[in-house]
C-alpha atoms as a PDB file:
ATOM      1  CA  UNK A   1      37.736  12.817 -28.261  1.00  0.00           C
ATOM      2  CA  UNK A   2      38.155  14.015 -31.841  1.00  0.00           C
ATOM      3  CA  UNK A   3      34.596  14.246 -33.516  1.00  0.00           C
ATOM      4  CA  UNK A   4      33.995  12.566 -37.208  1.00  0.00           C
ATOM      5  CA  UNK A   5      34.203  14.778 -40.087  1.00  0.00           C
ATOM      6  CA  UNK A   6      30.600  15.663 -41.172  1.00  0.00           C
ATOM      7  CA  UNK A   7      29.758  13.865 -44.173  1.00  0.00           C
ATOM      8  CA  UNK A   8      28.497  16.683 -47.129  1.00  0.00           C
ATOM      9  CA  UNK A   9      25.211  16.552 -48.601  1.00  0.00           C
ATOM     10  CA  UNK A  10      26.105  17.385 -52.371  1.00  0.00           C
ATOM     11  CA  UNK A  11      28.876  15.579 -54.221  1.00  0.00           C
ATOM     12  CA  UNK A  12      31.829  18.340 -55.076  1.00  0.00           C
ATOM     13  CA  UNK A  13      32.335  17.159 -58.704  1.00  0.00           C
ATOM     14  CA  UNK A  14      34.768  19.050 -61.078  1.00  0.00           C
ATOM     15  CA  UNK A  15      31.815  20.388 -62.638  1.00  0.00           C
ATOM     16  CA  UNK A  16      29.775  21.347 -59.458  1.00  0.00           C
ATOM     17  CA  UNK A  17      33.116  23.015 -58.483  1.00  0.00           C
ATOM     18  CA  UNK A  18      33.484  24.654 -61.867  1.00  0.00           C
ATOM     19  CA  UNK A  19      30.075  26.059 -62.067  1.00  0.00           C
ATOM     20  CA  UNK A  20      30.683  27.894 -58.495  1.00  0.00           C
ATOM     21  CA  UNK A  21      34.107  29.599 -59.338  1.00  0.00           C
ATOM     22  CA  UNK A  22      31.930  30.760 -62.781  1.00  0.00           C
ATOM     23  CA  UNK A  23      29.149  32.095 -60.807  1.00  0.00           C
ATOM     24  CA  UNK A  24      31.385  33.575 -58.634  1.00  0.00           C
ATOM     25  CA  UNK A  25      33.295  35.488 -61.116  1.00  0.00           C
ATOM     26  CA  UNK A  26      30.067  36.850 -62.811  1.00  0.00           C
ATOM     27  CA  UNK A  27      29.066  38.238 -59.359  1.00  0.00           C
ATOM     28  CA  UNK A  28      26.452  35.697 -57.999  1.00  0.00           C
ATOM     29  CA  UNK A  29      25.895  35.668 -54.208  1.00  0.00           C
ATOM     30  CA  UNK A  30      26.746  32.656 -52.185  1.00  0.00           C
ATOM     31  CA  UNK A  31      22.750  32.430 -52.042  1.00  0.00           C
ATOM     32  CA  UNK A  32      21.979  32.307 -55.623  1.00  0.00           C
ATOM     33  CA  UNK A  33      24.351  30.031 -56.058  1.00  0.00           C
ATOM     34  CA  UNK A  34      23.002  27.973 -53.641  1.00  0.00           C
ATOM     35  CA  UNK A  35      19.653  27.753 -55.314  1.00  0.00           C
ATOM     36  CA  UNK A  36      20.984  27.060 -58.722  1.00  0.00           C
ATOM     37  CA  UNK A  37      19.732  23.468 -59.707  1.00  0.00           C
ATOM     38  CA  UNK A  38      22.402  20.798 -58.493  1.00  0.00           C
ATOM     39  CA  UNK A  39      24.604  23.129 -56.311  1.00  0.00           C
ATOM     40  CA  UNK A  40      25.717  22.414 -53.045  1.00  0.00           C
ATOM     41  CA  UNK A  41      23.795  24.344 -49.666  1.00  0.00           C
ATOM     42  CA  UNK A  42      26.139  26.917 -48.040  1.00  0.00           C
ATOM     43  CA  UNK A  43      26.979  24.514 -45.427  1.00  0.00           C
ATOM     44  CA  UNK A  44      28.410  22.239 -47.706  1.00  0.00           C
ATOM     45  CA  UNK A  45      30.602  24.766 -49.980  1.00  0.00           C
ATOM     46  CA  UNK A  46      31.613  26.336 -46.143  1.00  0.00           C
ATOM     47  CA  UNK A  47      33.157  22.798 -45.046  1.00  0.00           C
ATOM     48  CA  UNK A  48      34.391  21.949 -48.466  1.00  0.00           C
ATOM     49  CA  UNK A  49      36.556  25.275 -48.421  1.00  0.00           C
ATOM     50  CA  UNK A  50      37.484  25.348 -44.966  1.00  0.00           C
ATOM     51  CA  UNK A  51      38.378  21.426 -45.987  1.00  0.00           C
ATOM     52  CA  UNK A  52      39.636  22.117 -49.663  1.00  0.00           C
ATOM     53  CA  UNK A  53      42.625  24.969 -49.559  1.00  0.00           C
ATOM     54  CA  UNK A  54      42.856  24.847 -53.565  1.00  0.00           C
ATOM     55  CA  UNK A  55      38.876  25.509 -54.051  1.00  0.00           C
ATOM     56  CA  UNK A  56      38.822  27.805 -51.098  1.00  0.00           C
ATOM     57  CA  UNK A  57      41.790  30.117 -53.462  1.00  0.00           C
ATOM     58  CA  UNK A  58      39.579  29.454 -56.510  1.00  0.00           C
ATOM     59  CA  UNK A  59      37.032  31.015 -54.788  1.00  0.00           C
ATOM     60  CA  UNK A  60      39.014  33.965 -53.844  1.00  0.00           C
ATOM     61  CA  UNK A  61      40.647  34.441 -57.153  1.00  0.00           C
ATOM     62  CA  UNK A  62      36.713  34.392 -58.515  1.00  0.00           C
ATOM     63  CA  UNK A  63      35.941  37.000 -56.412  1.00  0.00           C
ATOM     64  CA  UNK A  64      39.060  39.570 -57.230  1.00  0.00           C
ATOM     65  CA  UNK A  65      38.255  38.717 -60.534  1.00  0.00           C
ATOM     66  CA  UNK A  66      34.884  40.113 -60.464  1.00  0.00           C
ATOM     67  CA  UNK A  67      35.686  43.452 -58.326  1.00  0.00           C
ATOM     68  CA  UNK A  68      38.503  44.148 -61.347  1.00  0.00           C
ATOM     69  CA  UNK A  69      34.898  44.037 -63.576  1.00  0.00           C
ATOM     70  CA  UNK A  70      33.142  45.732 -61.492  1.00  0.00           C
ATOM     71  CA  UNK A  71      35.365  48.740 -60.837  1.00  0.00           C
ATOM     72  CA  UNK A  72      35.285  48.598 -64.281  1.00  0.00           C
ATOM     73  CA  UNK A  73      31.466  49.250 -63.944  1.00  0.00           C
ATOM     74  CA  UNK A  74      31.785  51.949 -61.626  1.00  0.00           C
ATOM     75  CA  UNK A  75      32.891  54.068 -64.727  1.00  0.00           C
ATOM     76  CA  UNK A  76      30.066  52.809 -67.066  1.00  0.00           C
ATOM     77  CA  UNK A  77      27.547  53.860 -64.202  1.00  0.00           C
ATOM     78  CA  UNK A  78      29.017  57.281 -64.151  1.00  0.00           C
ATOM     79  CA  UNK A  79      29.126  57.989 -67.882  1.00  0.00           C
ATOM     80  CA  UNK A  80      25.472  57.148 -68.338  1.00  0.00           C
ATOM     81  CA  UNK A  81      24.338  58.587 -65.294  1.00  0.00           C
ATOM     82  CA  UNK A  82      21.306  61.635 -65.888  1.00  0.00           C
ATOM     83  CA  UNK A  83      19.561  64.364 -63.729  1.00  0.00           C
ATOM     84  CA  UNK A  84      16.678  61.712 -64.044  1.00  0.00           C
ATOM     85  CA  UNK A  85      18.720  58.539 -62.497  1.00  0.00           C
ATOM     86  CA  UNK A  86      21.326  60.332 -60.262  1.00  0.00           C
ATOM     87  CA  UNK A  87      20.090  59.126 -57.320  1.00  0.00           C
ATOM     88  CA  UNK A  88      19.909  55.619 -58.173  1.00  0.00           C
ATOM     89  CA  UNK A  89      23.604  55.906 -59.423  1.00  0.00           C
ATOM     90  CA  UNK A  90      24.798  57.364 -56.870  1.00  0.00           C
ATOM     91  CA  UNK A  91      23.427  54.049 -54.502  1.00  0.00           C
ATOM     92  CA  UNK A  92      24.760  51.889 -56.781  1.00  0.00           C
ATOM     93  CA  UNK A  93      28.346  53.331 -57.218  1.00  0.00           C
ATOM     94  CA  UNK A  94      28.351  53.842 -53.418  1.00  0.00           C
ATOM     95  CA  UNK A  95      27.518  50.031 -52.976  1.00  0.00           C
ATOM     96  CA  UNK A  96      30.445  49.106 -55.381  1.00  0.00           C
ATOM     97  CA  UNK A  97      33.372  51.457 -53.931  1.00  0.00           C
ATOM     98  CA  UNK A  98      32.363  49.308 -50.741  1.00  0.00           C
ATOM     99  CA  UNK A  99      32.213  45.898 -51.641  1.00  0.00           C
ATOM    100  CA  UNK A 100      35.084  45.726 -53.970  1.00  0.00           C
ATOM    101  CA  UNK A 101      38.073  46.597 -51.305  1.00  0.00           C
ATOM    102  CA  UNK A 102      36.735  44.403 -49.525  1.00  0.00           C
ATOM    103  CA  UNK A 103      37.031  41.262 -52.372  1.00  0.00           C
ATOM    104  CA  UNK A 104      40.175  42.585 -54.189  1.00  0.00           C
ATOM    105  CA  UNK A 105      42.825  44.929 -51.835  1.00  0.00           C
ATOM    106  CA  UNK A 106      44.242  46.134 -54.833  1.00  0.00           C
ATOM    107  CA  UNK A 107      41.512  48.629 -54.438  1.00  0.00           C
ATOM    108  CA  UNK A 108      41.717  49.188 -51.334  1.00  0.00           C
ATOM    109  CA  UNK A 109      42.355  52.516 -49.917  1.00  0.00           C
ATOM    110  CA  UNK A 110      44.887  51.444 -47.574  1.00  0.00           C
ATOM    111  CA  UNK A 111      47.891  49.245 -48.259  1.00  0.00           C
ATOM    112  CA  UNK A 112      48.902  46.650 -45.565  1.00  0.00           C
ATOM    113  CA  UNK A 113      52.405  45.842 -45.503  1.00  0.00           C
ATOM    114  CA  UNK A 114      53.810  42.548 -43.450  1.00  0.00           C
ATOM    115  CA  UNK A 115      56.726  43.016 -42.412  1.00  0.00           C
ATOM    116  CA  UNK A 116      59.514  40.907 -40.248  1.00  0.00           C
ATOM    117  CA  UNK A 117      62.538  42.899 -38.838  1.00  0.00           C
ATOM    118  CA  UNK A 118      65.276  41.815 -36.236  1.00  0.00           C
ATOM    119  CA  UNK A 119      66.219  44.924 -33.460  1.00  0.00           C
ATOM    120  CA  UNK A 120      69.000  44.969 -31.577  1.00  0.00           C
ATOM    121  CA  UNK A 121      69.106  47.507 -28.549  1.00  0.00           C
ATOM    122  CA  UNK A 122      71.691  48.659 -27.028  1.00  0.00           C
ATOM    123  CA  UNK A 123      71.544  50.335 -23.814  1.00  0.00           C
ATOM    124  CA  UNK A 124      74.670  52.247 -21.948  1.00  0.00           C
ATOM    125  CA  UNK A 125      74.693  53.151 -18.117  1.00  0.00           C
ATOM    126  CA  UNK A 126      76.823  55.002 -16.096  1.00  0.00           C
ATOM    127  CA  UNK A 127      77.582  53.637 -12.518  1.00  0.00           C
ATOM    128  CA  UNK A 128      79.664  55.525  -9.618  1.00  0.00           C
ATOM    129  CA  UNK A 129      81.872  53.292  -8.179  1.00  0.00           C
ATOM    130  CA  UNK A 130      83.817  55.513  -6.477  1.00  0.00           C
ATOM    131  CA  UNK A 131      82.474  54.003  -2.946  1.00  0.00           C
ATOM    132  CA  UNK A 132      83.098  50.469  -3.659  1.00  0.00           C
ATOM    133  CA  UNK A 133      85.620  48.446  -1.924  1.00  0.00           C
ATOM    134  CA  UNK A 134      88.209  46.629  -3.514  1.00  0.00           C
ATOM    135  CA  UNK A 135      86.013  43.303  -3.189  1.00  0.00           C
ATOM    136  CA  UNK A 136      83.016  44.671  -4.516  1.00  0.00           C
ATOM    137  CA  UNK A 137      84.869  46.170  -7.643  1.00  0.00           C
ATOM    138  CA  UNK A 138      86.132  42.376  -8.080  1.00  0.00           C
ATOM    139  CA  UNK A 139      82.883  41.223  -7.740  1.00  0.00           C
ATOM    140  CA  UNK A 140      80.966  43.464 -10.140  1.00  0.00           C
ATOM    141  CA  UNK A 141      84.223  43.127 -12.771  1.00  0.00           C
ATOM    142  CA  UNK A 142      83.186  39.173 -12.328  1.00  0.00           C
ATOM    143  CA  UNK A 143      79.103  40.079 -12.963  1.00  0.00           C
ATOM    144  CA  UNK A 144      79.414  42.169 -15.876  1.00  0.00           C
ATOM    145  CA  UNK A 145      82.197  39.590 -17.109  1.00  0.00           C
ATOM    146  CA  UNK A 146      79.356  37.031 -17.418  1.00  0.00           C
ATOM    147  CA  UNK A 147      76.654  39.299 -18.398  1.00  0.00           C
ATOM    148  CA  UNK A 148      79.205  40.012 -21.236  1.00  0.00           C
ATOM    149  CA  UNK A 149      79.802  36.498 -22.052  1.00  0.00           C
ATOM    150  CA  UNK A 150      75.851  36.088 -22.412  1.00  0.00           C
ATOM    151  CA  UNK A 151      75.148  38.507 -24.957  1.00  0.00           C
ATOM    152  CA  UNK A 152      73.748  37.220 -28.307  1.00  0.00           C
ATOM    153  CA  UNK A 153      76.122  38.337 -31.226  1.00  0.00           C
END
């Protein structure tokens, strides 16, 4: 039985949309945004993407967009940092060099590579046939003449 989609209980306007990718990019959390005036509950904005592939890749985008500022940051925070707020920076700089990997792999320390590839393997046996009788040697010369006949290529 295939259930009926669940109705959402915020129109997704342009403009609704719009404001989201905006507060995305300037680094808002899903929750903030949530209880901005007029915006959508997380349940809505979760079935909208998971409904909406271009607005779920907006939202994506957003979010690489604000790890490039905020790696950006991590050097401010280190230039300004002092004896007197070194701990504090230290927190925060830690906090960053975490989350941004994780929204924008160009940062990330490792590189994942995809890759498709096609292997053909060959494999050679020897066989003593020495003890075979003249109808077994016909008979195997009639196997491997099919297994031969089989072979992709």
């Amino acid at each position: 039985m295939v259930r009926p989609r669940r109705a959402l209980g915020t129109e997704m306007t342009d403009e609704v949309l719009d404001m989201i990718v905006e507060a995305l990019v300037e680094g808002l959390t899903w929750e903030k945004i949530c209880q901005m005036p007029g915006m959508p509950s997380w349940r809505d904005i979760a079935l909208y993407r998971s409904r909406e592939p271009a607005f779920h890749a907006r939202c994506v985008r957003a979010r690489e967009q604000w790890a490039e500022q905020e790696f950006d940051r991590i050097l401010v925070l280190a230039d300004k940092c002092t004896n007197a707020n070194l701990d504090i920076t230290k927190v925060k700089i830690s906090a960053l060099q975490w989350r941004i990997p994780k929204l924008n792999k160009q940062y990330a320390d490792k590189s994942i590579v995809d890759t498709t590839s096609t292997v053909n393997v060959t494999m050679t046996r020897q066989i003593d046939v020495t003890h075979l009788d003249l109808d077994e040697m016909l008979a195997l010369e009639k196997a491997l003449a099919k297994t031969i006949e089989h072979e992709p290529g």
